[in-house]
PDB file of N, CA and C in Angstrom:
ATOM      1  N   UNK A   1    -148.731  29.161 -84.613  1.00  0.00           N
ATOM      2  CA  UNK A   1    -148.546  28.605 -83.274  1.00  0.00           C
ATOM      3  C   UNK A   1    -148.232  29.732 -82.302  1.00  0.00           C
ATOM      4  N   UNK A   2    -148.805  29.142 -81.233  1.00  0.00           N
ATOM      5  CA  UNK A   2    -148.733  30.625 -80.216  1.00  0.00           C
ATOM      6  C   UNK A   2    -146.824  29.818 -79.190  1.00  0.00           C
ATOM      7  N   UNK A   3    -146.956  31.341 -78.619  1.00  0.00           N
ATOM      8  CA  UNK A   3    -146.206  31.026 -77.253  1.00  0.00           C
ATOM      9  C   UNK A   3    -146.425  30.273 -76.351  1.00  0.00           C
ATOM     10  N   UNK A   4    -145.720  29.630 -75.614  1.00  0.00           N
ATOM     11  CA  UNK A   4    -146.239  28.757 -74.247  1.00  0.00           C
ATOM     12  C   UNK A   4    -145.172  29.319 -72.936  1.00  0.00           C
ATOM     13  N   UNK A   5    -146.084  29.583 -72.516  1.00  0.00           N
ATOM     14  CA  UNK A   5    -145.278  30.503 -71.036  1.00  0.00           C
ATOM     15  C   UNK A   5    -145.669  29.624 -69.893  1.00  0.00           C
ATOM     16  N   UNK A   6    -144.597  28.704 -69.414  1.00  0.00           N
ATOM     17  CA  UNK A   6    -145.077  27.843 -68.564  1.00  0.00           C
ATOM     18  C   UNK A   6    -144.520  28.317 -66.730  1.00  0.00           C
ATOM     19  N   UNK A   7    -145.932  28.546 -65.998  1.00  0.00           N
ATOM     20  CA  UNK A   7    -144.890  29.185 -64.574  1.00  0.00           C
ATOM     21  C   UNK A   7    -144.728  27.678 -63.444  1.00  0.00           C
ATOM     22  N   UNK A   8    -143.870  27.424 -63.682  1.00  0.00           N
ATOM     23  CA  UNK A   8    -143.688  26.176 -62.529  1.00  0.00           C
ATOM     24  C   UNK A   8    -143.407  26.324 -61.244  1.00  0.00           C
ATOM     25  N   UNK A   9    -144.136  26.665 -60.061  1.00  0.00           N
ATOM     26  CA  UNK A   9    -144.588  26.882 -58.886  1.00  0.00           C
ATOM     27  C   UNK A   9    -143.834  26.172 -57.703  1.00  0.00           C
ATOM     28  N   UNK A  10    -143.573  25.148 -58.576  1.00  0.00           N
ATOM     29  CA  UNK A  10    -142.036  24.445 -57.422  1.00  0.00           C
ATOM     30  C   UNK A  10    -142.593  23.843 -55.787  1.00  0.00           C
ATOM     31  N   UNK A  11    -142.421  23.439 -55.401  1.00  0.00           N
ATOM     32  CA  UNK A  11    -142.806  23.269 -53.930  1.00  0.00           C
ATOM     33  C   UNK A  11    -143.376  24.348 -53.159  1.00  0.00           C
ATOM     34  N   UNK A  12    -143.620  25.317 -53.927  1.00  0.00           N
ATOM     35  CA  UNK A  12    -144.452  26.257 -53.155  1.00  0.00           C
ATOM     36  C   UNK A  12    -146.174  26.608 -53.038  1.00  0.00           C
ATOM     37  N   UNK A  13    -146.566  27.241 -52.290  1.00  0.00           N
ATOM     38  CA  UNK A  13    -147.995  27.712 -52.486  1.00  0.00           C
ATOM     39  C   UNK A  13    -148.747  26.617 -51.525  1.00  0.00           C
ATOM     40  N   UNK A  14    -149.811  27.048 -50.602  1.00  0.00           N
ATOM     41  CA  UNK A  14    -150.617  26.113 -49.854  1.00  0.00           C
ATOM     42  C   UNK A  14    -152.122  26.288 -50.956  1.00  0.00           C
ATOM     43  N   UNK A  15    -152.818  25.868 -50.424  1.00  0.00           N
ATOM     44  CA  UNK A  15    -154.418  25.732 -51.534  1.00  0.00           C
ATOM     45  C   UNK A  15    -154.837  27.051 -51.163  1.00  0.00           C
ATOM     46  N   UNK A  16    -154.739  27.616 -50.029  1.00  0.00           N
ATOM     47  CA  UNK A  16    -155.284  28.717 -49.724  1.00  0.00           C
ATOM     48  C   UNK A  16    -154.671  29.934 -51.004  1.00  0.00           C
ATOM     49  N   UNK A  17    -153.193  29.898 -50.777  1.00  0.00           N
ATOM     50  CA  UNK A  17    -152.390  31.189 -51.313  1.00  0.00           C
ATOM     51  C   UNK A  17    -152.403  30.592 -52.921  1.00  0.00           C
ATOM     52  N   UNK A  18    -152.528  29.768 -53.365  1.00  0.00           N
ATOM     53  CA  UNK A  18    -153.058  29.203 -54.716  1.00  0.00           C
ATOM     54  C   UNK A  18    -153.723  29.901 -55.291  1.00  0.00           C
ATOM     55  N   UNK A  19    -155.013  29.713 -54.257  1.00  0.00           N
ATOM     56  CA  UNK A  19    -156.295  30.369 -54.605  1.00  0.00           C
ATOM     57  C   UNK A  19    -156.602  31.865 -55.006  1.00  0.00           C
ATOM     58  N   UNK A  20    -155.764  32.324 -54.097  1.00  0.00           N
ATOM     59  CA  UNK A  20    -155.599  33.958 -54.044  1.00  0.00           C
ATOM     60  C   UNK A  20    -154.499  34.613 -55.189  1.00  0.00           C
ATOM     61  N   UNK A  21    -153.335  33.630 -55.455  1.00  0.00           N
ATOM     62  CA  UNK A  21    -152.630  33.790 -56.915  1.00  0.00           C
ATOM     63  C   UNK A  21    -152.961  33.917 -57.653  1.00  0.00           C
ATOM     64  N   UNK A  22    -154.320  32.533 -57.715  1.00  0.00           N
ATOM     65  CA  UNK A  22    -154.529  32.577 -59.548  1.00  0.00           C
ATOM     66  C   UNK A  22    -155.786  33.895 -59.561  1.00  0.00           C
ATOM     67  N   UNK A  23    -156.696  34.473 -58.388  1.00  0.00           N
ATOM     68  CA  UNK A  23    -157.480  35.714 -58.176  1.00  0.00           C
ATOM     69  C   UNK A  23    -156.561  36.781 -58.786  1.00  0.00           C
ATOM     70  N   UNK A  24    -155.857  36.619 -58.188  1.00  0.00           N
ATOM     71  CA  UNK A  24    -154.674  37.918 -58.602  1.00  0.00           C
ATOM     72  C   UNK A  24    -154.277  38.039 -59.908  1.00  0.00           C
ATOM     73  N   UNK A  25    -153.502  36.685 -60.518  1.00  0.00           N
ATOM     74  CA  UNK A  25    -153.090  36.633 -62.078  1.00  0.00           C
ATOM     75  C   UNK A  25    -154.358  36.800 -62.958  1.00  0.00           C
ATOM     76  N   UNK A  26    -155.775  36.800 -62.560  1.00  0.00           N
ATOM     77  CA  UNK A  26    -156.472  36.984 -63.370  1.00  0.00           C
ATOM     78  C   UNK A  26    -156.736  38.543 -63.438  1.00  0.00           C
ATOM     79  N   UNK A  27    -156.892  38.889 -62.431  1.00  0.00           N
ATOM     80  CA  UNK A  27    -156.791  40.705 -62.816  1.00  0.00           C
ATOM     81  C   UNK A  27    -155.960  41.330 -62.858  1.00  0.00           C
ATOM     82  N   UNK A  28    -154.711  40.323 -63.631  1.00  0.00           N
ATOM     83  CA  UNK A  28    -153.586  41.580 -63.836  1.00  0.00           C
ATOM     84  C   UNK A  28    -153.526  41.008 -65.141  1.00  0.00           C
ATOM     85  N   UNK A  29    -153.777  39.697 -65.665  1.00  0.00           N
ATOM     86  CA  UNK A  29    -154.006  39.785 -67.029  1.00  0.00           C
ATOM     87  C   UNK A  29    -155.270  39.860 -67.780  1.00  0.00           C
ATOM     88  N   UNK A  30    -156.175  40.044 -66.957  1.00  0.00           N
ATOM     89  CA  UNK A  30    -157.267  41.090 -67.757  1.00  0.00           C
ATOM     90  C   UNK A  30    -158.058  39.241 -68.713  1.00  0.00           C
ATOM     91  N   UNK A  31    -157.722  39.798 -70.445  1.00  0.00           N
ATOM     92  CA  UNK A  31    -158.418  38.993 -71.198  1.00  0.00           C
ATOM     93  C   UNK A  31    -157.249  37.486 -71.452  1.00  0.00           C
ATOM     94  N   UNK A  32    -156.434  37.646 -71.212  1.00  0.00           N
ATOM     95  CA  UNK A  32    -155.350  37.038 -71.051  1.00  0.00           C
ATOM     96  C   UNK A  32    -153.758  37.409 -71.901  1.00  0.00           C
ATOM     97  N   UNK A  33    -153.050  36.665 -72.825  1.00  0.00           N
ATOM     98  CA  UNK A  33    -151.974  37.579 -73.011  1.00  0.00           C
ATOM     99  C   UNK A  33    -152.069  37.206 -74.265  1.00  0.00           C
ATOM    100  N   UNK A  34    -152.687  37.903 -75.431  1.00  0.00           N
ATOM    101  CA  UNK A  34    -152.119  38.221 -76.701  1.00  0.00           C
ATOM    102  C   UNK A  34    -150.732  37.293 -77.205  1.00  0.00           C
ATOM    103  N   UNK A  35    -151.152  36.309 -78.379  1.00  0.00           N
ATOM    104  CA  UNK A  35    -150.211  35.182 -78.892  1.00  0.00           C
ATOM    105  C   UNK A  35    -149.757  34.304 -77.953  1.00  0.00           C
ATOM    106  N   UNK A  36    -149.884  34.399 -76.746  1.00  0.00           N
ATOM    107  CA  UNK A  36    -149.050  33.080 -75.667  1.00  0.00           C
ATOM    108  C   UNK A  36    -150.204  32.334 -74.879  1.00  0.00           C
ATOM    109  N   UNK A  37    -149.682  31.157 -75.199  1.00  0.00           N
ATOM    110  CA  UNK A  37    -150.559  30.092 -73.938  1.00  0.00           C
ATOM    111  C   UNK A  37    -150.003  30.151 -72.546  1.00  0.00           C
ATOM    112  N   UNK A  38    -150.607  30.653 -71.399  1.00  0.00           N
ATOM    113  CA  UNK A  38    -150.286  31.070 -70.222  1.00  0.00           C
ATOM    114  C   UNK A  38    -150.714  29.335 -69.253  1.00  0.00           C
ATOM    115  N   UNK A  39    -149.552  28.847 -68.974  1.00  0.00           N
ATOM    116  CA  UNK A  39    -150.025  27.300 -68.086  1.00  0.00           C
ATOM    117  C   UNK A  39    -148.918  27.228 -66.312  1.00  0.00           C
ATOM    118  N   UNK A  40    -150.056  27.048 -65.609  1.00  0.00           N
ATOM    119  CA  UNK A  40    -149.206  27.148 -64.480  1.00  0.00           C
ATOM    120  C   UNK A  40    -149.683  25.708 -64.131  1.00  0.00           C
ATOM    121  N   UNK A  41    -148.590  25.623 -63.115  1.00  0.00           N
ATOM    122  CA  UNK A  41    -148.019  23.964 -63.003  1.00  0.00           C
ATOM    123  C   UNK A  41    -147.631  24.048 -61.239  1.00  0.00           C
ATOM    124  N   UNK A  42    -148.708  24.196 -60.557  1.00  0.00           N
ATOM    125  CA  UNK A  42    -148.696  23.900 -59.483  1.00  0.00           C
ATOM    126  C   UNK A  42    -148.165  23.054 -58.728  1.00  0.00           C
ATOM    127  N   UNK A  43    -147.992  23.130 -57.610  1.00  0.00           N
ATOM    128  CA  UNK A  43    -148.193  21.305 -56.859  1.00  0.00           C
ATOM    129  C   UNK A  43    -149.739  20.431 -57.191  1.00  0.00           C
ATOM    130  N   UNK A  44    -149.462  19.186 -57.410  1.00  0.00           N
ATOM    131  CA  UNK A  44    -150.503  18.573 -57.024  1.00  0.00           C
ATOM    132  C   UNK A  44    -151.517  18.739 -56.223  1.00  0.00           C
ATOM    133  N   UNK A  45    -151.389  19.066 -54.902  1.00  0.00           N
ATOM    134  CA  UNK A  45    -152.278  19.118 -54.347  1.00  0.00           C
ATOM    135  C   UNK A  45    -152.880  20.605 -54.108  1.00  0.00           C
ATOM    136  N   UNK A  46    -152.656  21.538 -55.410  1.00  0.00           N
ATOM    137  CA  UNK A  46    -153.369  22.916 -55.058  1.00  0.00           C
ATOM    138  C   UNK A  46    -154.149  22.602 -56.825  1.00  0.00           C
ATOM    139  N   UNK A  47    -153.649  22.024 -57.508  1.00  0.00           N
ATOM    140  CA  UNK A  47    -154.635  22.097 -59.198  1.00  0.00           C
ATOM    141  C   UNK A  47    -155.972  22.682 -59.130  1.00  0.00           C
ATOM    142  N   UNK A  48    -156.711  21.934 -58.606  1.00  0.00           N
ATOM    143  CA  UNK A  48    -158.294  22.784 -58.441  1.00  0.00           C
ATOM    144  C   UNK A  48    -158.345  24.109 -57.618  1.00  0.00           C
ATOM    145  N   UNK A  49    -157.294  24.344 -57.133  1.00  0.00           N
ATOM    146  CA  UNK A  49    -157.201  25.779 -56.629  1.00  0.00           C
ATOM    147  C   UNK A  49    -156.083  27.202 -57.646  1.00  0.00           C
ATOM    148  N   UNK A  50    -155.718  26.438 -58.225  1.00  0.00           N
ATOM    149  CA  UNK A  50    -155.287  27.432 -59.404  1.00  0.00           C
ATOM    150  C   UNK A  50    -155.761  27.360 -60.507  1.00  0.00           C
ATOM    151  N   UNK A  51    -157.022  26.858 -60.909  1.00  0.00           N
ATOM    152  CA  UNK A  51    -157.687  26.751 -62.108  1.00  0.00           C
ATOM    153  C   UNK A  51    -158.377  28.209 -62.829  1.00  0.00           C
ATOM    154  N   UNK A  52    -158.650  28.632 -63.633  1.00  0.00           N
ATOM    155  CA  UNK A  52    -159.198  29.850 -63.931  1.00  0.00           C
ATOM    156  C   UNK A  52    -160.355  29.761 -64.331  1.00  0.00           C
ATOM    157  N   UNK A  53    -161.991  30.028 -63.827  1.00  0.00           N
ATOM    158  CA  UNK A  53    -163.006  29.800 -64.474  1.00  0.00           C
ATOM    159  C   UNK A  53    -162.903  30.177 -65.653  1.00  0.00           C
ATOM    160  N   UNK A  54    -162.349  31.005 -66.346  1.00  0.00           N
ATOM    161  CA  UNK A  54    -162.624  31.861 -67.765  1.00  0.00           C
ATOM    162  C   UNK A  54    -161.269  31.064 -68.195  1.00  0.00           C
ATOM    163  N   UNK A  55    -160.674  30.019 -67.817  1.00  0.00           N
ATOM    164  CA  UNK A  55    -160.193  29.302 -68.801  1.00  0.00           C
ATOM    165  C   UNK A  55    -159.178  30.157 -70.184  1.00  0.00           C
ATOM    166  N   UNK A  56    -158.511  31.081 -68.817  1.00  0.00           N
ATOM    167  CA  UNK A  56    -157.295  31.748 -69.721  1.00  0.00           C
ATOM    168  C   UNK A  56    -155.849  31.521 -69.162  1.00  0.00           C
ATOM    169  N   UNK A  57    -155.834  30.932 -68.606  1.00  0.00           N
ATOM    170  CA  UNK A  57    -154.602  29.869 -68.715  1.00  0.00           C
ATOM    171  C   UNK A  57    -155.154  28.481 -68.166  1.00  0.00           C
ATOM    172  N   UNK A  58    -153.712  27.329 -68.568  1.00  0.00           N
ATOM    173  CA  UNK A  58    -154.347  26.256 -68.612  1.00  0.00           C
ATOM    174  C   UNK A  58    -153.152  25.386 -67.603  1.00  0.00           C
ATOM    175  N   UNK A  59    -153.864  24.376 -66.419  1.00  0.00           N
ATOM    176  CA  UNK A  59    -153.202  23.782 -65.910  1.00  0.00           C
ATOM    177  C   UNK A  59    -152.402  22.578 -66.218  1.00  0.00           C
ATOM    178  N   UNK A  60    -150.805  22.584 -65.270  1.00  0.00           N
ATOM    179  CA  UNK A  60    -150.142  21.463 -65.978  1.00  0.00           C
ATOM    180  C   UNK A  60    -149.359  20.908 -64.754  1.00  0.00           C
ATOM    181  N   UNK A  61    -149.567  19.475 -64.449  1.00  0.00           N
ATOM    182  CA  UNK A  61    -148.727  18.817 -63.724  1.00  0.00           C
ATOM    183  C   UNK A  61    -146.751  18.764 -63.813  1.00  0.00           C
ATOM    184  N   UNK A  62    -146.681  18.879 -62.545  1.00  0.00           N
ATOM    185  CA  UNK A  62    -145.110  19.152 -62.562  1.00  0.00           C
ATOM    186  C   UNK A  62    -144.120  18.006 -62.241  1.00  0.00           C
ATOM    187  N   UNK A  63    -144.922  16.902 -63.212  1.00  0.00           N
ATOM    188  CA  UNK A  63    -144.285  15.476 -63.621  1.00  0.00           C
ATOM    189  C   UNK A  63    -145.273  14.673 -63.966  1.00  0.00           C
ATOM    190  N   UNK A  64    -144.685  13.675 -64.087  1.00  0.00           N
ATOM    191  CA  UNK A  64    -145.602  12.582 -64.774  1.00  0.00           C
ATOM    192  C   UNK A  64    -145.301  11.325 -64.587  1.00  0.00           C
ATOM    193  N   UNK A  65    -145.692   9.973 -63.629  1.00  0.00           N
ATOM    194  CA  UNK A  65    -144.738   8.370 -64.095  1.00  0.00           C
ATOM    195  C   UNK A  65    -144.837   8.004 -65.314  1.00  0.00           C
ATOM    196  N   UNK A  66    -143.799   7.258 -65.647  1.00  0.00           N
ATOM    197  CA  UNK A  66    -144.286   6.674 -66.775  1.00  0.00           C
ATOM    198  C   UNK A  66    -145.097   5.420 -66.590  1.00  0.00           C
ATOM    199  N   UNK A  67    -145.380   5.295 -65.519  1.00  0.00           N
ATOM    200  CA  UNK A  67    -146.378   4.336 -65.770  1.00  0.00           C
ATOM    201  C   UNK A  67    -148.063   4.881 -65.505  1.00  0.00           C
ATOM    202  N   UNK A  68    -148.552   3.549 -66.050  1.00  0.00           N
ATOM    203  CA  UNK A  68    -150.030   4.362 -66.390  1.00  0.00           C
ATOM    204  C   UNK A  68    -150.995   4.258 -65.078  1.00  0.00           C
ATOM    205  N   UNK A  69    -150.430   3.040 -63.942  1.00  0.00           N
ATOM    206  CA  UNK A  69    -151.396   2.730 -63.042  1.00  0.00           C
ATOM    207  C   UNK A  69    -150.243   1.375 -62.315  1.00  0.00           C
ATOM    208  N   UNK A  70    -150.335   1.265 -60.853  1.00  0.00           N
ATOM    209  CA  UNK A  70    -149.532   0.342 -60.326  1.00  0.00           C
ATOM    210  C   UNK A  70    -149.692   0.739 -58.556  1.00  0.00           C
ATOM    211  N   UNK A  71    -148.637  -0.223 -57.930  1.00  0.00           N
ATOM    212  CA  UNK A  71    -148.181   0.522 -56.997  1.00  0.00           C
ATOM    213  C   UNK A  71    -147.032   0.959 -57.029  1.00  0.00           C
ATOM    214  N   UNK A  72    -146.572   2.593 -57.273  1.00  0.00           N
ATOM    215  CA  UNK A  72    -145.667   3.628 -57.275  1.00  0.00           C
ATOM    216  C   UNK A  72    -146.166   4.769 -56.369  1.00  0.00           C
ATOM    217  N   UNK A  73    -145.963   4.653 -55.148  1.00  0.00           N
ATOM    218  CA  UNK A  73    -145.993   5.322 -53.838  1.00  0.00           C
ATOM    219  C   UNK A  73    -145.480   6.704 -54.513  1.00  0.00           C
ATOM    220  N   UNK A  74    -146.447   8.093 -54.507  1.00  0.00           N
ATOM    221  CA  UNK A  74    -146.171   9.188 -54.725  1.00  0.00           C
ATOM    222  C   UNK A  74    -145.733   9.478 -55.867  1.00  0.00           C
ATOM    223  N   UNK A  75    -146.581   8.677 -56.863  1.00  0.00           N
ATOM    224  CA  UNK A  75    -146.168   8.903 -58.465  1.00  0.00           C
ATOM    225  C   UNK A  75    -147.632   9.497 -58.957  1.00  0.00           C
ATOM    226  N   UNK A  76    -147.847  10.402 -59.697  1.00  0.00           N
ATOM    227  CA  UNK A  76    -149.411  10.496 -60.981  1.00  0.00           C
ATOM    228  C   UNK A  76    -148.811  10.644 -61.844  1.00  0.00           C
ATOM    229  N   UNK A  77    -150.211   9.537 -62.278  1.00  0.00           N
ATOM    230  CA  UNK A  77    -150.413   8.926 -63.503  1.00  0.00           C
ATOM    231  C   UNK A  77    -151.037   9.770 -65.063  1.00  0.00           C
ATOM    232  N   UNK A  78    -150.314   9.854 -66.014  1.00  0.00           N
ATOM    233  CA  UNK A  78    -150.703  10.947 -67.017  1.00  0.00           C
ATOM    234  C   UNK A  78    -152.388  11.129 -67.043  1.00  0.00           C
ATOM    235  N   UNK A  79    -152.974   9.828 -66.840  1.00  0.00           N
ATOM    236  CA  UNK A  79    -154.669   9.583 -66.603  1.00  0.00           C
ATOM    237  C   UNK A  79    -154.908  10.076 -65.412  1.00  0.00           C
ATOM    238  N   UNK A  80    -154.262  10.429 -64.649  1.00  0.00           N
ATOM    239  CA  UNK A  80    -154.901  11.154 -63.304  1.00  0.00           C
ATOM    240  C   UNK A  80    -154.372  12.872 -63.386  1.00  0.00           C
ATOM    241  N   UNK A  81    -153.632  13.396 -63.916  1.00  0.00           N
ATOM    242  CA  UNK A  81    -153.179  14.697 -64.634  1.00  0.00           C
ATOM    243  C   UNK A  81    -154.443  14.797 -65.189  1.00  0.00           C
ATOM    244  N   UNK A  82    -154.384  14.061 -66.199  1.00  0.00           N
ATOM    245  CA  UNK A  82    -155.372  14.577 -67.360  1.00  0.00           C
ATOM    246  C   UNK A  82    -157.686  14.563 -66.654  1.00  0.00           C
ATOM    247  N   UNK A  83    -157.247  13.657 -65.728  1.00  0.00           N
ATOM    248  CA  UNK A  83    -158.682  13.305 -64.736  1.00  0.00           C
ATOM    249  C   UNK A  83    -158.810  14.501 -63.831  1.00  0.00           C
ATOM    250  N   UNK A  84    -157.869  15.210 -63.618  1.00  0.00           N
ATOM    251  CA  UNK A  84    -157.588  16.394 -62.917  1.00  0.00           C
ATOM    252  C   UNK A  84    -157.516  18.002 -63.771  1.00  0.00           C
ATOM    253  N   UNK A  85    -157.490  17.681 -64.886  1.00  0.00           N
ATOM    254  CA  UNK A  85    -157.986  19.008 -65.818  1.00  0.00           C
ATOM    255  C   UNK A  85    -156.475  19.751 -66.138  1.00  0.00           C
ATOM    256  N   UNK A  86    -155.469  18.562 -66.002  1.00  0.00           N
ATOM    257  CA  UNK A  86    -153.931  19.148 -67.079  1.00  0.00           C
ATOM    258  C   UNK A  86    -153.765  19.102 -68.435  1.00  0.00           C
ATOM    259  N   UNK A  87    -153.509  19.798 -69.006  1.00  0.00           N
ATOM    260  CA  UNK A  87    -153.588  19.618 -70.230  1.00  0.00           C
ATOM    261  C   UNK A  87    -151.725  19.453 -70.706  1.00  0.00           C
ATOM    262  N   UNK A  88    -150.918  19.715 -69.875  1.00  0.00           N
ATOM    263  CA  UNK A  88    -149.777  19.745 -69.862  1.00  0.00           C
ATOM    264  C   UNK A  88    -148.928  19.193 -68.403  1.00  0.00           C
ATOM    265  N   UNK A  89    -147.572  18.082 -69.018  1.00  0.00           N
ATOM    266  CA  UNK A  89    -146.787  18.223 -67.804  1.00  0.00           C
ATOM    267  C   UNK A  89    -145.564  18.431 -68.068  1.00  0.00           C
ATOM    268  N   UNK A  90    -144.864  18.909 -66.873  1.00  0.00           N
ATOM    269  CA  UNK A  90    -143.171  18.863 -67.019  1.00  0.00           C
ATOM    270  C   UNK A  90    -142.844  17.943 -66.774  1.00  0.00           C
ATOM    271  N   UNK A  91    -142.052  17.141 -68.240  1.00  0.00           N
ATOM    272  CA  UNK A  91    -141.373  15.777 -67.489  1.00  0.00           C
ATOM    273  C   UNK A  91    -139.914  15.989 -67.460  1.00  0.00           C
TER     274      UNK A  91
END
């Protein structure tokens, strides 16, 4: 089993500076990092902007409802994480 290095991004980052992060984290880790799973956990509304084409780290929502589908004003749903390309969340 590898490492899991999770960077949780917190209320920060617009889609723009997202975009230019995950540019950046990719050429400073090159092929990626030897034994550790590298997962950043954006805001919601930047995910498709911190994604890595070469798929060397992996995105993760920074919560989860427990419910699966309803009305819960400003809740996602583990099916909308996962519809969104998370493979991980912080609950």
């Amino acid at each position: 089993m590898s490492n899991l290095f999770v960077a949780n991004w917190k209320m920060n980052m617009m889609r723009d500076e997202a975009r230019a992060y995950a540019s950046e984290l990719g050429s400073e880790i090159g092929d990626g990092i030897p034994g550790a799973e590298l997962v950043l956990a954006p805001p919601f509304t930047t995910l498709d902007h911190a994604r890595d084409s070469r798929e060397r780290w992996a995105i993760g929502g920074q919560n989860v409802s427990e419910h699966a589908a309803g009305a819960f004003t400003g809740e996602i749903s583990s099916m909308m994480l996962a519809d969104a390309g998370c493979r991980y969340a912080i609950v």
